[in-house]
Protein backbone atom coordinates (compact mmCIF):
# COMPACT_ATOMS: atom_id res chain seq x y z
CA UNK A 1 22.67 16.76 -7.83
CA UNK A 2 21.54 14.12 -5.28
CA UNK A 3 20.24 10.82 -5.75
CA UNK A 4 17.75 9.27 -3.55
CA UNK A 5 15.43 9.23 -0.97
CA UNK A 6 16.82 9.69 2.78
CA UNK A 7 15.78 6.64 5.03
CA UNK A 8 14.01 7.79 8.32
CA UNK A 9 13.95 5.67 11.29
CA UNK A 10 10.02 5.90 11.37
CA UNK A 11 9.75 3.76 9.28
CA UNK A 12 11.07 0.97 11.71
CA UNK A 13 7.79 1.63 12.84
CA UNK A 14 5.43 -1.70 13.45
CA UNK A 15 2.97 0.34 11.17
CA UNK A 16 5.56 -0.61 8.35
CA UNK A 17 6.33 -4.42 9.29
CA UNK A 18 4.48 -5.82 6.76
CA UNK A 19 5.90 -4.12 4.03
CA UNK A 20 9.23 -4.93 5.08
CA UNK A 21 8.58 -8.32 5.53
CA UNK A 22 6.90 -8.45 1.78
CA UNK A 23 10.35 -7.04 1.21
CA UNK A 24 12.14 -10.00 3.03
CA UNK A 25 10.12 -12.37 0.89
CA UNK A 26 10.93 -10.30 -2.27
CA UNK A 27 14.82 -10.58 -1.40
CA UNK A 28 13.87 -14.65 -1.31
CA UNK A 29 12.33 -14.34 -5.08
CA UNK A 30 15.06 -12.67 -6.44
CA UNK A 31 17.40 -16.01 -6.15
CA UNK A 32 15.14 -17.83 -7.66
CA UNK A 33 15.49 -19.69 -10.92
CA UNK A 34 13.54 -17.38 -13.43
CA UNK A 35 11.33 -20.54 -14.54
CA UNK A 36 10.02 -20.42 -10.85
CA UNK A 37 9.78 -16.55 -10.78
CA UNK A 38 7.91 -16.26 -14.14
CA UNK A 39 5.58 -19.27 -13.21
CA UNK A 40 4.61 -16.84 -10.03
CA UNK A 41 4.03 -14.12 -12.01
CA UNK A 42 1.88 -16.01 -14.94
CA UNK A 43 -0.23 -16.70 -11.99
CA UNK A 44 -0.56 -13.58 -10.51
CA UNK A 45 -1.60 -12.17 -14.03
CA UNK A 46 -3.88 -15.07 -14.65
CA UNK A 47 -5.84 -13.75 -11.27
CA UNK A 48 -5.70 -10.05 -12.26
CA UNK A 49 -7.51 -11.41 -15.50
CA UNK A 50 -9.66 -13.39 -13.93
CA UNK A 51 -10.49 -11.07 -11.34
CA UNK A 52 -9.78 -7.63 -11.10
CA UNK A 53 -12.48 -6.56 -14.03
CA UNK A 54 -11.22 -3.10 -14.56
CA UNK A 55 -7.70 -3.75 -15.12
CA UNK A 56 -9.08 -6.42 -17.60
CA UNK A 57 -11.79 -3.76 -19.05
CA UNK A 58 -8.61 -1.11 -19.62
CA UNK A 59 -6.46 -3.62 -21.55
CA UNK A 60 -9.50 -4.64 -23.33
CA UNK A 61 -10.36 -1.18 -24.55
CA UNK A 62 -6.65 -0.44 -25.47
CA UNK A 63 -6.29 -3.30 -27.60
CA UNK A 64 -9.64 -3.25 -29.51
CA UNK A 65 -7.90 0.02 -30.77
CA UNK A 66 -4.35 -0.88 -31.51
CA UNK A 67 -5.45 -4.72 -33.15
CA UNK A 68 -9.22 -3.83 -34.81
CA UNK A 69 -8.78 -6.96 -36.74
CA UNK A 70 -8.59 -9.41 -33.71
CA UNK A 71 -12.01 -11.30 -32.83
CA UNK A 72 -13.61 -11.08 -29.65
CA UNK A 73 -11.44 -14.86 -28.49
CA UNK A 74 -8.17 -13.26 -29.71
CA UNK A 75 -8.60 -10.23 -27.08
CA UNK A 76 -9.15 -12.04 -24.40
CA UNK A 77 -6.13 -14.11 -25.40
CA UNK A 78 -4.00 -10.58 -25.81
CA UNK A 79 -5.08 -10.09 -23.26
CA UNK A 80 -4.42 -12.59 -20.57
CA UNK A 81 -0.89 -12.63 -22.30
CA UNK A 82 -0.27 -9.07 -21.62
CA UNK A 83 -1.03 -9.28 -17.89
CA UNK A 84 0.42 -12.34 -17.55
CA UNK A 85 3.58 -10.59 -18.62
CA UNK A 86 2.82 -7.48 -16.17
CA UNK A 87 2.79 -10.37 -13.46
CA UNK A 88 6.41 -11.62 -14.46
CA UNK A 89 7.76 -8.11 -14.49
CA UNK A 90 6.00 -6.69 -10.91
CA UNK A 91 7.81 -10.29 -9.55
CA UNK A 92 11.01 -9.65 -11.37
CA UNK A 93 11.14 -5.90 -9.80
CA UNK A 94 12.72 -8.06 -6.60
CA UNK A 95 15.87 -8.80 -9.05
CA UNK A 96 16.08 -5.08 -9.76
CA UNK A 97 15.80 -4.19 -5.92
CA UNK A 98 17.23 -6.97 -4.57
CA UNK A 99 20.17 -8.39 -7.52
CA UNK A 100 23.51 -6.88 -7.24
CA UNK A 101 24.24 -4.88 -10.02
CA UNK A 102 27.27 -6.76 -11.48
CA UNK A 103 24.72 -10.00 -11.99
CA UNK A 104 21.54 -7.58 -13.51
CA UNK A 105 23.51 -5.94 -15.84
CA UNK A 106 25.11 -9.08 -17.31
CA UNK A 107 21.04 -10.48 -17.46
CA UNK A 108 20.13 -7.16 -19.79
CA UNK A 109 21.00 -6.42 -23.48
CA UNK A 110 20.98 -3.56 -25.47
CA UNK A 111 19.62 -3.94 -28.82
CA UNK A 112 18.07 -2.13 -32.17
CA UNK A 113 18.98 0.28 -34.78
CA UNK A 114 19.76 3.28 -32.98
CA UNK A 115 22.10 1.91 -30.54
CA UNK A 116 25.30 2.44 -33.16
CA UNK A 117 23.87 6.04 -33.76
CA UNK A 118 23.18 6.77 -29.96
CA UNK A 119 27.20 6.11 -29.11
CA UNK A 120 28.38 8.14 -32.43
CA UNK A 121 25.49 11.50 -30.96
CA UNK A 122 27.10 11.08 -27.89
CA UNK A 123 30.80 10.80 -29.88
CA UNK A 124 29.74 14.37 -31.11
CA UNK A 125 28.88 15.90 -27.85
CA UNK A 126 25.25 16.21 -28.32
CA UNK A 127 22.52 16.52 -25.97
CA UNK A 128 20.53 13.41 -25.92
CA UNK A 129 16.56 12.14 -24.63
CA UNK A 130 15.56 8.24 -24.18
CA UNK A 131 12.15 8.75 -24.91
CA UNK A 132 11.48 5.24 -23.01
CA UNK A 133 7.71 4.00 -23.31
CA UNK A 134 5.61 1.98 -20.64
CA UNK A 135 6.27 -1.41 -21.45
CA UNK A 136 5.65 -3.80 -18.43
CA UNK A 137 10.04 -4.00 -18.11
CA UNK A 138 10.23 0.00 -17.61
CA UNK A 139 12.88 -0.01 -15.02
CA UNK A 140 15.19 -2.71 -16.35
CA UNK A 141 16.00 0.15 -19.00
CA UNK A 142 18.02 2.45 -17.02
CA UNK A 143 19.67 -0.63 -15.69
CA UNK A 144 21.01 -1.61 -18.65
CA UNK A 145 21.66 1.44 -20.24
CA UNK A 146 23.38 2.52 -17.03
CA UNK A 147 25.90 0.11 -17.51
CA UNK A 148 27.29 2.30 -20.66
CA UNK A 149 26.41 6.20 -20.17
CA UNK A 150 25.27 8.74 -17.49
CA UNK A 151 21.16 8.83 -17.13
CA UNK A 152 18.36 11.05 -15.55
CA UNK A 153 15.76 10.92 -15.24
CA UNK A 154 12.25 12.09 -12.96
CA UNK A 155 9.89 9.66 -11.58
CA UNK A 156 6.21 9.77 -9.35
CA UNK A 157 6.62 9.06 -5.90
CA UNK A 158 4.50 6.35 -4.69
CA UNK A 159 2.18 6.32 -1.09
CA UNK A 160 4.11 4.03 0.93
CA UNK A 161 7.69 5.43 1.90
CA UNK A 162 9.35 2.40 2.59
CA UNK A 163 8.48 1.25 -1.25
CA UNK A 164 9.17 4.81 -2.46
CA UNK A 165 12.66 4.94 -0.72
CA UNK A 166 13.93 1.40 -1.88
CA UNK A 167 12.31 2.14 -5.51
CA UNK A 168 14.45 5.46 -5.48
CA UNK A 169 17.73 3.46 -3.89
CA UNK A 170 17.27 0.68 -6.39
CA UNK A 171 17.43 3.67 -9.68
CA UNK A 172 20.32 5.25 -8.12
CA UNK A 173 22.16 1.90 -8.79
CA UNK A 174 22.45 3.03 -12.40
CA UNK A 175 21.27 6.82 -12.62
CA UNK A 176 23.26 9.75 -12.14
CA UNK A 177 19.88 11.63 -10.42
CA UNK A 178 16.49 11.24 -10.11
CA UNK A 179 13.94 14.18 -9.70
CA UNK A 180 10.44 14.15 -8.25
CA UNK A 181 7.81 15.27 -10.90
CA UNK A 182 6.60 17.81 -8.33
CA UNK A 183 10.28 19.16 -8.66
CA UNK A 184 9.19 20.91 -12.20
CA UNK A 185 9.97 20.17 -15.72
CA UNK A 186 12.91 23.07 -15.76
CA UNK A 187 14.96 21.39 -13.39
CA UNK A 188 14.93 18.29 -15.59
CA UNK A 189 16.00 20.46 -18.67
CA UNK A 190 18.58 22.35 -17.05
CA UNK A 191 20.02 19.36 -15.82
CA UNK A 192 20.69 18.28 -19.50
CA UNK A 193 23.83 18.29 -21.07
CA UNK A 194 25.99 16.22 -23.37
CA UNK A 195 27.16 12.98 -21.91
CA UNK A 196 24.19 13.12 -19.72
CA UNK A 197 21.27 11.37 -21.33
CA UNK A 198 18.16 12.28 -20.06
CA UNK A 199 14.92 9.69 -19.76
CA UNK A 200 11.76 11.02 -20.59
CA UNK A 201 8.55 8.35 -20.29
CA UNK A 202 6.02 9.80 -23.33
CA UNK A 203 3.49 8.19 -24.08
CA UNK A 204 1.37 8.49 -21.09
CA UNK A 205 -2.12 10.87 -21.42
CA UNK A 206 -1.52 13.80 -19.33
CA UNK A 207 -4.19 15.91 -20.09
CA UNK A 208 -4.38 17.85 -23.44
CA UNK A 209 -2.44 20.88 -21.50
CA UNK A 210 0.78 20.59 -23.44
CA UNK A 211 0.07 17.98 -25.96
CA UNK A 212 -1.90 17.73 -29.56
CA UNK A 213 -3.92 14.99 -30.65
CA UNK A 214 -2.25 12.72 -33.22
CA UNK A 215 -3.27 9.21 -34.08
CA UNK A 216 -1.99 6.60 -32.09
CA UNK A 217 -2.95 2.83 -33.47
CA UNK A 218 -5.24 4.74 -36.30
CA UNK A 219 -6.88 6.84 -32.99
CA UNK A 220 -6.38 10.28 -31.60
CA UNK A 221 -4.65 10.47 -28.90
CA UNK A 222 -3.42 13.63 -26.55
CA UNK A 223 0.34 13.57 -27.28
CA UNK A 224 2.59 15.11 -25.31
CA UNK A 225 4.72 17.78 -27.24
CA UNK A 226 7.23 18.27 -24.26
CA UNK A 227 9.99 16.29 -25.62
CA UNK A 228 9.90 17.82 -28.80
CA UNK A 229 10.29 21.30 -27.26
CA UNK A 230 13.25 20.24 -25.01
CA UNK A 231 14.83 18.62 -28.06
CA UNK A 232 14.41 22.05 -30.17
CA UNK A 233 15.62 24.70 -26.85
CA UNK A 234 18.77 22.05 -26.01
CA UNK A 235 19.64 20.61 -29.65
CA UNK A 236 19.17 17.44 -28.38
CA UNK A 237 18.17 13.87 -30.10
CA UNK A 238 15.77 11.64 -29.52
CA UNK A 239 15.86 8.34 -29.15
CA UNK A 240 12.67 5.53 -28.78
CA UNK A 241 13.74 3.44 -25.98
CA UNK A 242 11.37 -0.30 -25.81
CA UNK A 243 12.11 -2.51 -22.60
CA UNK A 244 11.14 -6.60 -23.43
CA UNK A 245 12.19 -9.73 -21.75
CA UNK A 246 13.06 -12.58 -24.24
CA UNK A 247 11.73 -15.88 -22.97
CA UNK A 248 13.99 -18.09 -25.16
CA UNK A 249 17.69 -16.01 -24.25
CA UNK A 250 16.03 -15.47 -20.60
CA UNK A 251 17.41 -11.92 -20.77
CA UNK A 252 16.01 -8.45 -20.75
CA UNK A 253 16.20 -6.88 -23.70
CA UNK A 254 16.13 -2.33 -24.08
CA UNK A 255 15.64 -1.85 -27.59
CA UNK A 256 16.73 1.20 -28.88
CA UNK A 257 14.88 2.65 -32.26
CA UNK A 258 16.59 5.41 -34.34
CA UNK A 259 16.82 8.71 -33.50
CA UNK A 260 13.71 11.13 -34.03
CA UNK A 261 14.36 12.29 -37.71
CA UNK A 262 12.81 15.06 -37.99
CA UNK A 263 11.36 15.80 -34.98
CA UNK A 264 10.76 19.77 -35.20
CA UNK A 265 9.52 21.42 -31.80
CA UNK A 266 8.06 24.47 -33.66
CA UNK A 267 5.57 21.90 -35.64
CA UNK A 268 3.27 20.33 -32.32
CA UNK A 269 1.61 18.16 -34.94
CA UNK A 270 4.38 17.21 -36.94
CA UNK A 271 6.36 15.90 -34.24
CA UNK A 272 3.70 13.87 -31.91
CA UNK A 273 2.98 12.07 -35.60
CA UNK A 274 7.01 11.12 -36.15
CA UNK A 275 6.74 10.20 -31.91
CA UNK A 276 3.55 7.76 -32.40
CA UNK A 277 4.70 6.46 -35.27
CA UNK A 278 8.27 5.93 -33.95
CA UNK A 279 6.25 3.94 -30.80
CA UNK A 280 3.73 2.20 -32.63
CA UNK A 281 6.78 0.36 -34.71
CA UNK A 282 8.91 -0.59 -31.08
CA UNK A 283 5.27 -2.15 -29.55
CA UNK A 284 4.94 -3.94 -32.26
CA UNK A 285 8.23 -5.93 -32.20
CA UNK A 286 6.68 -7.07 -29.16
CA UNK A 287 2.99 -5.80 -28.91
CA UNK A 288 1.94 -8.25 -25.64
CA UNK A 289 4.63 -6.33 -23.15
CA UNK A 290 3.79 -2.84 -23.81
CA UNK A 291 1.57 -1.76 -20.60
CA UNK A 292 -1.66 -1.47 -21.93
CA UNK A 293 -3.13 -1.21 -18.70
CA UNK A 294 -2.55 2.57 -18.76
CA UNK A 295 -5.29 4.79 -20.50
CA UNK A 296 -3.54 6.19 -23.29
CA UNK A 297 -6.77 7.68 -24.20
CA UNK A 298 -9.14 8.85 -21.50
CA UNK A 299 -8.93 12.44 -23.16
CA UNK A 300 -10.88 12.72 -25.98
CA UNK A 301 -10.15 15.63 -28.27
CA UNK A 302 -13.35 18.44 -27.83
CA UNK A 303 -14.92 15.95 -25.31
CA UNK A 304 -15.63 13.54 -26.91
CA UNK A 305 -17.33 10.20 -25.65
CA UNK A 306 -14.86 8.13 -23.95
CA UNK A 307 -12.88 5.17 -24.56
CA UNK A 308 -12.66 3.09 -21.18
């Protein structure tokens, strides 16, 4: 299977000159000293904050949910901290595009519980699903898991080529494939096999066309049941997959949880329950880097009023 994105000369085009010379001034950032980087991106996230209202409004809504207990001051606080940490990680995304791959992978760290039990699954030669979640680090996990095993993964192709072509180049550093969404969810589970771990992202709110409501942070939320019905039709496990950057070792940290247990694909219910809960515990180790910004629940079970 092919990896990538081909590069087309068009996009020498003058049209495209300022996005390659962002991309000159990214390459700049990424030899930075991460003090100077993160200061950057604390201020770009103090300006989101302070500015763009409906990011701000989103995260707002999310965490009201997920912390009922906070006061009106300690949101805000949340927060700014959460997208002052979604400002570090869009600057850091220059060391992931930009970093070769012998210096990123020594900056990343693979940690928690079910890293022992992922290598001894693997041992066995059974199928295997990184059920990663949004956290603001996303794409530092396959880099550091890539180091150690053979990934896949799909991913949403973004509007401007040039950034959706380096994006794709910069995964295929450390993934065996990647597949376009639009490609179809069959391709990505015949493609799965052991020694060849698959990444699935699922926590996002698709719609409640293949997914149940379960609670999520004490609320219902549409959860999708597709990994548990890949799990069930390719005896695969599943494993909760947390991406975090730890200020004090200035490394990025994947943090594996243990795997899915049980997790049964002909019980909808049953398993988006064991999935939340397995989530809700990994944000919590580190609540102010998940990526709240997303709305994790703009469907509302028999239309309900909504949440943002």
């Amino acid at each position: 299977m092919s990896c990538g994105v081909p590069f087309r000369k068009g996009w020498l085009h003058p049209r495209y000159w300022l996005t390659w010379l962002g991309l000159g001034f990214g390459f700049v950032l990424a030899w930075l000293p991460v003090p100077v980087r993160h200061a950057l991106g604390k201020g770009l996230g103090f300006l989101v904050f302070r500015y763009n209202r409906k990011r701000k409004s989103v995260v707002l809504a999310n965490l009201r949910i997920a912390f009922p207990g906070l006061s009106h001051a300690e949101l805000e606080k949340r927060a700014l901290h959460t997208l002052q940490w979604y400002g570090r990680a869009m600057v850091d995304y220059c060391v992931l595009f930009f970093l070769p791959k012998r210096l990123l992978q020594q900056r990343i760290q693979i940690e928690g519980e079910g890293k022992t039990q992922l290598d001894q699954v693997i041992a066995a030669g059974n199928n295997v699903i990184i059920l990663l979640m949004h956290s603001a680090w996303l794409d530092f996990a396959p880099a550091g898991l890539g180091a150690f095993y053979s990934l896949y993964g799909s991913y949403k192709p973004v509007k401007n080529p040039v950034i959706n072509w380096l994006m794709a180049k910069s995964r295929c550093r450390h993934v065996a494939s990647v597949i376009s969404r639009e490609a179809g969810m069959m391709k990505l589970v015949r493609s799965l096999k052991p020694g060849k771990l698959l990444i699935f992202l699922p926590d996002e709110d698709l719609g409640s066309e293949h997914a149940v409501f379960a609670p999520f942070f004490g609320v219902q939320k549409a959860t999708l049941n597709t990994p548990a019905r890949i799990a069930r039709l390719k005896a695969a496990e599943c494993f909760p997959c947390f991406t975090w950057y730890d200020e004090a070792k200035k490394q990025y940290c994947v943090r594996l949880g243990a795997a899915l247990s049980p997790f049964p694909g002909n019980n909808p219910l049953k398993a988006a329950n064991v999935l939340n809960h397995a989530l809700e515990q990994l944000i919590l180790y580190e609540p102010d880097q998940y990526m709240w910004l997303l709305k994790y629940y703009k469907t509302r079970p028999d239309g309900g009023d909504g949440v943002y």
